[in-house]
C-alpha atoms as a PDB file:
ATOM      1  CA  UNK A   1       3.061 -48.884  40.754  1.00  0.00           C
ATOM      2  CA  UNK A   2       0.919 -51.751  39.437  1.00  0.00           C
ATOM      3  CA  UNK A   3      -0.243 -52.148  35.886  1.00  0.00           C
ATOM      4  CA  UNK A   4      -3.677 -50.106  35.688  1.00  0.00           C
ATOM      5  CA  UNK A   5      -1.499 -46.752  36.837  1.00  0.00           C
ATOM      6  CA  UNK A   6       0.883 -47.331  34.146  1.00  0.00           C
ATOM      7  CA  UNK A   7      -2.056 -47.536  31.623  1.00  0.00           C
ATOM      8  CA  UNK A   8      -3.377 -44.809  32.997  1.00  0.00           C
ATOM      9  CA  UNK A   9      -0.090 -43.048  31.903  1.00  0.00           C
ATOM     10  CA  UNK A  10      -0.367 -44.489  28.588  1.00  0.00           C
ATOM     11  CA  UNK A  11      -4.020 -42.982  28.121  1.00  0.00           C
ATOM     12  CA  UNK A  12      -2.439 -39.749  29.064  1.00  0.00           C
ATOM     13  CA  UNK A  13      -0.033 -40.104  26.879  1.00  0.00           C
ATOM     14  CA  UNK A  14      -2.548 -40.521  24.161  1.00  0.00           C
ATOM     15  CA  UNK A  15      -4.678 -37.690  25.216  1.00  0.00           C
ATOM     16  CA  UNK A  16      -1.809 -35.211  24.794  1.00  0.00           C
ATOM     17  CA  UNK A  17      -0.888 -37.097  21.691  1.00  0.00           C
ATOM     18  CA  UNK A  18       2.626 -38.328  22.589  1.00  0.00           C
ATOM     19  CA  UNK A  19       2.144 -41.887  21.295  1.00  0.00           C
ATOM     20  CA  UNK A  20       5.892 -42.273  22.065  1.00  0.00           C
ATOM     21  CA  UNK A  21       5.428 -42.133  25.658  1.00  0.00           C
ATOM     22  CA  UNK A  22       1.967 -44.016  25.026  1.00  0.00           C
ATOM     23  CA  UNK A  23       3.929 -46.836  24.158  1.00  0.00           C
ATOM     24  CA  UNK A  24       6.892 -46.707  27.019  1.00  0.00           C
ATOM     25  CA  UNK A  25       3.877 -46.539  29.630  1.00  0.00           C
ATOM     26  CA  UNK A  26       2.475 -49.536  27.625  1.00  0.00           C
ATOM     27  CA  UNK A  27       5.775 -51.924  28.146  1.00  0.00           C
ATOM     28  CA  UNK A  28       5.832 -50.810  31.531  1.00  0.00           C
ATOM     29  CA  UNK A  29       1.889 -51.984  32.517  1.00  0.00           C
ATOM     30  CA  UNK A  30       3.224 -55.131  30.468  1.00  0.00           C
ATOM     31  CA  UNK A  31       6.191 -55.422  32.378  1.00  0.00           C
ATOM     32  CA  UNK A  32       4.328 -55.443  35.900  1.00  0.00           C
ATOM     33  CA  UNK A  33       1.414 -57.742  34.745  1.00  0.00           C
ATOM     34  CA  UNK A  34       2.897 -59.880  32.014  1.00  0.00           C
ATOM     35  CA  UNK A  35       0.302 -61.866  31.798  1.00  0.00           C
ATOM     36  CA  UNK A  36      -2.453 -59.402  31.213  1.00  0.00           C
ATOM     37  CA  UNK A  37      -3.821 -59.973  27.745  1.00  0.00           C
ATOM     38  CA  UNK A  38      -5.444 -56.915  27.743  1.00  0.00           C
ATOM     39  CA  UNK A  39      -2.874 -54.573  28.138  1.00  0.00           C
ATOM     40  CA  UNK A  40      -1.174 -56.680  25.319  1.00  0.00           C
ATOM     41  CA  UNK A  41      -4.121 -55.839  22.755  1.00  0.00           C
ATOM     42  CA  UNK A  42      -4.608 -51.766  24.175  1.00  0.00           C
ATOM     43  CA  UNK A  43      -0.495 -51.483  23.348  1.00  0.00           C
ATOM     44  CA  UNK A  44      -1.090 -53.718  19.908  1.00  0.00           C
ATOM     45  CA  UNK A  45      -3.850 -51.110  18.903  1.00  0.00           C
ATOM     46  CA  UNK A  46      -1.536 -47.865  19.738  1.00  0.00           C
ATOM     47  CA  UNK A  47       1.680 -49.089  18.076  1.00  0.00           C
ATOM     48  CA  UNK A  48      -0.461 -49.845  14.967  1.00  0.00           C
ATOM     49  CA  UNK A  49      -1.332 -46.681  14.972  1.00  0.00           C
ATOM     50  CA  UNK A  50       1.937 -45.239  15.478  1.00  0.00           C
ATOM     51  CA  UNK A  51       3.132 -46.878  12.618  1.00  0.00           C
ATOM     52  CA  UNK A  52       5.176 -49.797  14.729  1.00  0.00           C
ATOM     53  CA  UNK A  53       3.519 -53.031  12.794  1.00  0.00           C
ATOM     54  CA  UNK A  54       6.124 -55.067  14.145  1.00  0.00           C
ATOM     55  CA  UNK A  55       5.555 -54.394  17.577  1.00  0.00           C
ATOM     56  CA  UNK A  56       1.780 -54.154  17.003  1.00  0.00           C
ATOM     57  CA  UNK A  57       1.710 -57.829  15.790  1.00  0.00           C
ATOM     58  CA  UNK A  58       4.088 -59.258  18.515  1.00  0.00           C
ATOM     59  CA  UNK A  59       1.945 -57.479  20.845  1.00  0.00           C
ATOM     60  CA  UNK A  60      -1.781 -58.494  19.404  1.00  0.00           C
ATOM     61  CA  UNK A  61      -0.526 -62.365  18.851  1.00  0.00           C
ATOM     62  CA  UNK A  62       0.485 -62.147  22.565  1.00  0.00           C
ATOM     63  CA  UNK A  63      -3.201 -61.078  23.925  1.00  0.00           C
ATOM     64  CA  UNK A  64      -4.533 -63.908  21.521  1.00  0.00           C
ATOM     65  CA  UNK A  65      -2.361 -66.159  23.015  1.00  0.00           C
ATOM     66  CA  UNK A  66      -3.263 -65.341  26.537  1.00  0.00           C
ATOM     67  CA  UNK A  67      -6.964 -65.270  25.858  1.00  0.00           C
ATOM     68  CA  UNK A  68      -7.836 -66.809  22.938  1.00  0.00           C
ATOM     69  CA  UNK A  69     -11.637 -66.984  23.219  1.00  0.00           C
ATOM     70  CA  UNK A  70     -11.684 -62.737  23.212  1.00  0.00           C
ATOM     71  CA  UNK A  71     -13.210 -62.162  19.621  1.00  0.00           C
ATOM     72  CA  UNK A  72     -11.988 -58.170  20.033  1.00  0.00           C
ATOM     73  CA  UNK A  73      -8.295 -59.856  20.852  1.00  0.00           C
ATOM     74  CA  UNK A  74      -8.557 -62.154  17.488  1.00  0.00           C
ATOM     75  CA  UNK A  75      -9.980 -59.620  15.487  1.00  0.00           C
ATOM     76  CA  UNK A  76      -7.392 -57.252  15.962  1.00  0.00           C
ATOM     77  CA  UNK A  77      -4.771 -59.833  15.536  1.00  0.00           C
ATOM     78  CA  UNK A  78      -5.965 -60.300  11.802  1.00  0.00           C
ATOM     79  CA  UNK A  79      -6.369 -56.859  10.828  1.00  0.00           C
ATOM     80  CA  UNK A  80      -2.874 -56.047  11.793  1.00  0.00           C
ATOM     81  CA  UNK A  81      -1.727 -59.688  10.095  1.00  0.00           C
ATOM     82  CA  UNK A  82      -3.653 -58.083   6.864  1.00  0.00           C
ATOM     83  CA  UNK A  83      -1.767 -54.741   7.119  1.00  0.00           C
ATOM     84  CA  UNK A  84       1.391 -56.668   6.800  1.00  0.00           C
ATOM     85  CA  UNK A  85       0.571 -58.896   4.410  1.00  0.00           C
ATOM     86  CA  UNK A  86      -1.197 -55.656   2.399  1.00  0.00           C
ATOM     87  CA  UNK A  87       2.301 -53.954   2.753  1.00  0.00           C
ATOM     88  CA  UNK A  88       4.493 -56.987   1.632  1.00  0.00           C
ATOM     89  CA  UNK A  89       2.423 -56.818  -1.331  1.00  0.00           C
ATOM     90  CA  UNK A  90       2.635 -52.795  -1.881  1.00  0.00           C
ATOM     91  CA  UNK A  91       6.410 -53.791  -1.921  1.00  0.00           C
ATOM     92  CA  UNK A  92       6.606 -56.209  -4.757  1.00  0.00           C
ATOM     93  CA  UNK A  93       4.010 -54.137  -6.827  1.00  0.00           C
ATOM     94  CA  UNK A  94       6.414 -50.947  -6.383  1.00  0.00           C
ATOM     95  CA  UNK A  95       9.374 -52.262  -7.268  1.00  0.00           C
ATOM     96  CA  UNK A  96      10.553 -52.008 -11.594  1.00  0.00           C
ATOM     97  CA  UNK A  97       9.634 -55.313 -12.222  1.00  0.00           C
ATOM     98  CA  UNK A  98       6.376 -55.973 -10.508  1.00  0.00           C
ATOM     99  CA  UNK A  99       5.698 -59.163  -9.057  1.00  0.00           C
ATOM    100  CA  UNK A 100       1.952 -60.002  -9.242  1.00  0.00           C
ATOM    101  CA  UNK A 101       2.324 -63.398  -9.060  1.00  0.00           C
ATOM    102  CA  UNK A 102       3.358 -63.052  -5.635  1.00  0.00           C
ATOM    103  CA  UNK A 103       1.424 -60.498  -4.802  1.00  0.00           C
ATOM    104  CA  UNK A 104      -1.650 -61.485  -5.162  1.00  0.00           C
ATOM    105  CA  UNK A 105      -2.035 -64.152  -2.319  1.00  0.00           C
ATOM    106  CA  UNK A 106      -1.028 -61.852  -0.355  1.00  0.00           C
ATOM    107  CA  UNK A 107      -4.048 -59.618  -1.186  1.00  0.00           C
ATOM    108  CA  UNK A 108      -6.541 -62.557  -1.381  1.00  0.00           C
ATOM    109  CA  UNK A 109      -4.809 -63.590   2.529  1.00  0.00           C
ATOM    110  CA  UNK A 110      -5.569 -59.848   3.596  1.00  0.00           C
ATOM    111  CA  UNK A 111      -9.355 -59.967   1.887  1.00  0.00           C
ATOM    112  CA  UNK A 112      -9.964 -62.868   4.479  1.00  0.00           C
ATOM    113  CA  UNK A 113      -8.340 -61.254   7.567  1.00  0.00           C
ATOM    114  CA  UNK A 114      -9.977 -58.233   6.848  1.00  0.00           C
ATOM    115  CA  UNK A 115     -12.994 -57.785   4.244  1.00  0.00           C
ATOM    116  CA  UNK A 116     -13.285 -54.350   4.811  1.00  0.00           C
ATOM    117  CA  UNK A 117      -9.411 -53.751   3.887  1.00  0.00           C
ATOM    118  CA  UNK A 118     -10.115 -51.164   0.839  1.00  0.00           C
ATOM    119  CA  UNK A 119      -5.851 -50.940  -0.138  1.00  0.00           C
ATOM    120  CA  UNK A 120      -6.140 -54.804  -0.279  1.00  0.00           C
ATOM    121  CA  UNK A 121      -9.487 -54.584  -2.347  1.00  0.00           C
ATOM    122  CA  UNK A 122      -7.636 -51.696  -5.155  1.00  0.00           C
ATOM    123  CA  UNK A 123      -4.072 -53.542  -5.127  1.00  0.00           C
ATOM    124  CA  UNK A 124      -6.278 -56.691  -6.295  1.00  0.00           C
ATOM    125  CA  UNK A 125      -8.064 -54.496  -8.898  1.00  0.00           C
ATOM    126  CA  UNK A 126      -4.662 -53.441 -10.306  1.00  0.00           C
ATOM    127  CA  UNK A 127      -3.274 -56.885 -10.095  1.00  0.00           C
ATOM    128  CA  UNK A 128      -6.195 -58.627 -12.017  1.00  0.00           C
ATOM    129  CA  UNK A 129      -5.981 -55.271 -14.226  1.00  0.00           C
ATOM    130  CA  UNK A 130      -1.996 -56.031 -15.296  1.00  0.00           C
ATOM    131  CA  UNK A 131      -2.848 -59.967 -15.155  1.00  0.00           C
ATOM    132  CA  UNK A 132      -5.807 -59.062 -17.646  1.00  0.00           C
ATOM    133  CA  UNK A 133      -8.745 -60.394 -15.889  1.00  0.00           C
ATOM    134  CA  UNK A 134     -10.890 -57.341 -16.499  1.00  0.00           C
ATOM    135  CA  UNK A 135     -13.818 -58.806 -14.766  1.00  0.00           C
ATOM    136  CA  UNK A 136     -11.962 -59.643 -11.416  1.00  0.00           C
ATOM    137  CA  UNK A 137     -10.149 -56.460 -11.905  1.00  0.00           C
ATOM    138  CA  UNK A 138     -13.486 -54.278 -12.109  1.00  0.00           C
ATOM    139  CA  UNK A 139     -15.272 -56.080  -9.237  1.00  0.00           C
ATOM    140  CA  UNK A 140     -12.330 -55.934  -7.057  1.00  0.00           C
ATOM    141  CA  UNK A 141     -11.994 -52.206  -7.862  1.00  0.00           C
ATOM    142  CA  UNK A 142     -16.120 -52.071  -7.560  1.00  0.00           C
ATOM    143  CA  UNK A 143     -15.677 -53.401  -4.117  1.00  0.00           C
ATOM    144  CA  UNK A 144     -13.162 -50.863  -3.181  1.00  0.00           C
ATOM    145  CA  UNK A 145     -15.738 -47.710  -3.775  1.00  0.00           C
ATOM    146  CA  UNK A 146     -17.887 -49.457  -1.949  1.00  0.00           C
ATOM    147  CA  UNK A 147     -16.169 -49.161   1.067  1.00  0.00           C
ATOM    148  CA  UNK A 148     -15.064 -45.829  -0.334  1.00  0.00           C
ATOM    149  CA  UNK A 149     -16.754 -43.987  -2.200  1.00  0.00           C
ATOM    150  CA  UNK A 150     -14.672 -41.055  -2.498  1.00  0.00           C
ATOM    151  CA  UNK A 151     -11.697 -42.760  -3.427  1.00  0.00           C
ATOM    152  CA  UNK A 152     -10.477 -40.816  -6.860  1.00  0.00           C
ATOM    153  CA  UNK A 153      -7.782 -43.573  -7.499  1.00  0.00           C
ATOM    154  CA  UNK A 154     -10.031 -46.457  -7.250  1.00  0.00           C
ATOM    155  CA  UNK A 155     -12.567 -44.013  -9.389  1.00  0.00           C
ATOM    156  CA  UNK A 156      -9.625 -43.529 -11.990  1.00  0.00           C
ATOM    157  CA  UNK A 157      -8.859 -47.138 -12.415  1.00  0.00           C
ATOM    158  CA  UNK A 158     -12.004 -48.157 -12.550  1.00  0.00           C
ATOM    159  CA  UNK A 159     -12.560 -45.942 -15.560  1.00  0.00           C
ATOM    160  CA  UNK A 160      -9.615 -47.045 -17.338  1.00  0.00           C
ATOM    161  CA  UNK A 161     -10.102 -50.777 -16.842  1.00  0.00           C
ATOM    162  CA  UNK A 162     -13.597 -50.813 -18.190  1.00  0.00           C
ATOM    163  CA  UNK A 163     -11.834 -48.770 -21.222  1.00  0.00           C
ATOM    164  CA  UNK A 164      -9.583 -51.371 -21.673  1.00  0.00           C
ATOM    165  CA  UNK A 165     -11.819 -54.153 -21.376  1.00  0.00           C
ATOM    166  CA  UNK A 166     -13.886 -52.481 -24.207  1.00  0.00           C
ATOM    167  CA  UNK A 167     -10.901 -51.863 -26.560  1.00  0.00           C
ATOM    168  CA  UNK A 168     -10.365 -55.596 -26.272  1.00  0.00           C
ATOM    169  CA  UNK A 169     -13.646 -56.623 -26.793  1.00  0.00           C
ATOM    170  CA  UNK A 170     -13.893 -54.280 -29.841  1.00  0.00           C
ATOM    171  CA  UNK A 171     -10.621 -55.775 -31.185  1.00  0.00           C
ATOM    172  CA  UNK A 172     -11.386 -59.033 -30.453  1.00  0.00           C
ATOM    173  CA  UNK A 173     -14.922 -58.556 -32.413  1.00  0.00           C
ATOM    174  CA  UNK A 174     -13.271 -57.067 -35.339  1.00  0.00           C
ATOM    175  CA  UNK A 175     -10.580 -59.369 -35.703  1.00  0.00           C
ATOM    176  CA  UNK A 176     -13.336 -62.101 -36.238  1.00  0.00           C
ATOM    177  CA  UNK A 177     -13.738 -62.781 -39.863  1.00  0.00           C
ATOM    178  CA  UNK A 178     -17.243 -62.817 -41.357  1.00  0.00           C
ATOM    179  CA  UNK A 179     -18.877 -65.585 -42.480  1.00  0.00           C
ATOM    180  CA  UNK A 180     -19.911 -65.583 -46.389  1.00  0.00           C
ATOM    181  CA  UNK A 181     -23.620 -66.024 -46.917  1.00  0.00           C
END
């Protein structure tokens, strides 16, 4: 069999939702045409979604490698590089003793790879949020309803930042003394 029947398999695979199999029939069109970039970025996209990020990101750097002038082939190389970087983060910021500081690079490295990341966009509103940079915190988490709207968390902590912010402000304005006249 060449490499278009075993992707043909794979998109079968898909169809019937077996993304398992979707992913054998991908190696195996790899296997037969190794140096198809192509079939490197069609198995990149499925193991994404299938929840392999390791084997999406061998597989997309691969098809960039092969053809590196294919926009579609870099694109989807730094989306997947901004999931991991987004999930690196997610893993210091969950963890008793957050780590911000290294955190947010991370975040600011996935904004770039992918603008339209809306986890990257809230993690950074939190970040700025426990840093105390209201004003990043609120754009960042003004950004993220942009991209979606419906997101109640990103609603939630929006609310509560600009709360904060004002209980500062109000504290800070009180705890100026007054001038005599």
């Amino acid at each position: 069999m060449d490499g278009d029947t075993f992707l043909r398999q794979a998109y079968d695979a898909i169809f019937h939702g077996d993304f398992e199999s979707a992913v054998h029939w991908f190696v195996q069109a790899i296997e037969q045409e190794p140096d198809n970039a192509s079939f490197y970025y069609k198995a990149s996209i499925t193991c994404a979604r299938s929840g392999k990020m390791p084997l999406a990101e061998t597989y997309a750097k691969r098809a960039v490698e092969l053809d590196p002038k294919n926009p579609d082939y870099s694109l989807n190389y730094q989306m997947i590089e901004a999931k991991r970087f987004i999930a690196e983060a997610r893993a210091l910021l969950s963890t008793t003793v957050q780590d911000v500081e290294q955190a947010k690079p991370l975040l600011l490295d996935a904004v770039l790879l992918d603008p339209l990341a809306v986890e990257a966009k809230l993690l950074l509103g939190l970040v700025c949020r426990i840093q105390g940079d209201y004003r990043s915190a609120i754009a960042y988490l003004q950004d993220t309803l942009l991209l979606d709207p419906q997101l109640d968390e990103a609603k939630r902590l929006l609310q509560e930042t600009r709360a904060e912010r004002r209980r500062l402000l109000r504290s800070q304005f009180r705890s100026t003394p007054k001038r005599n006249r």
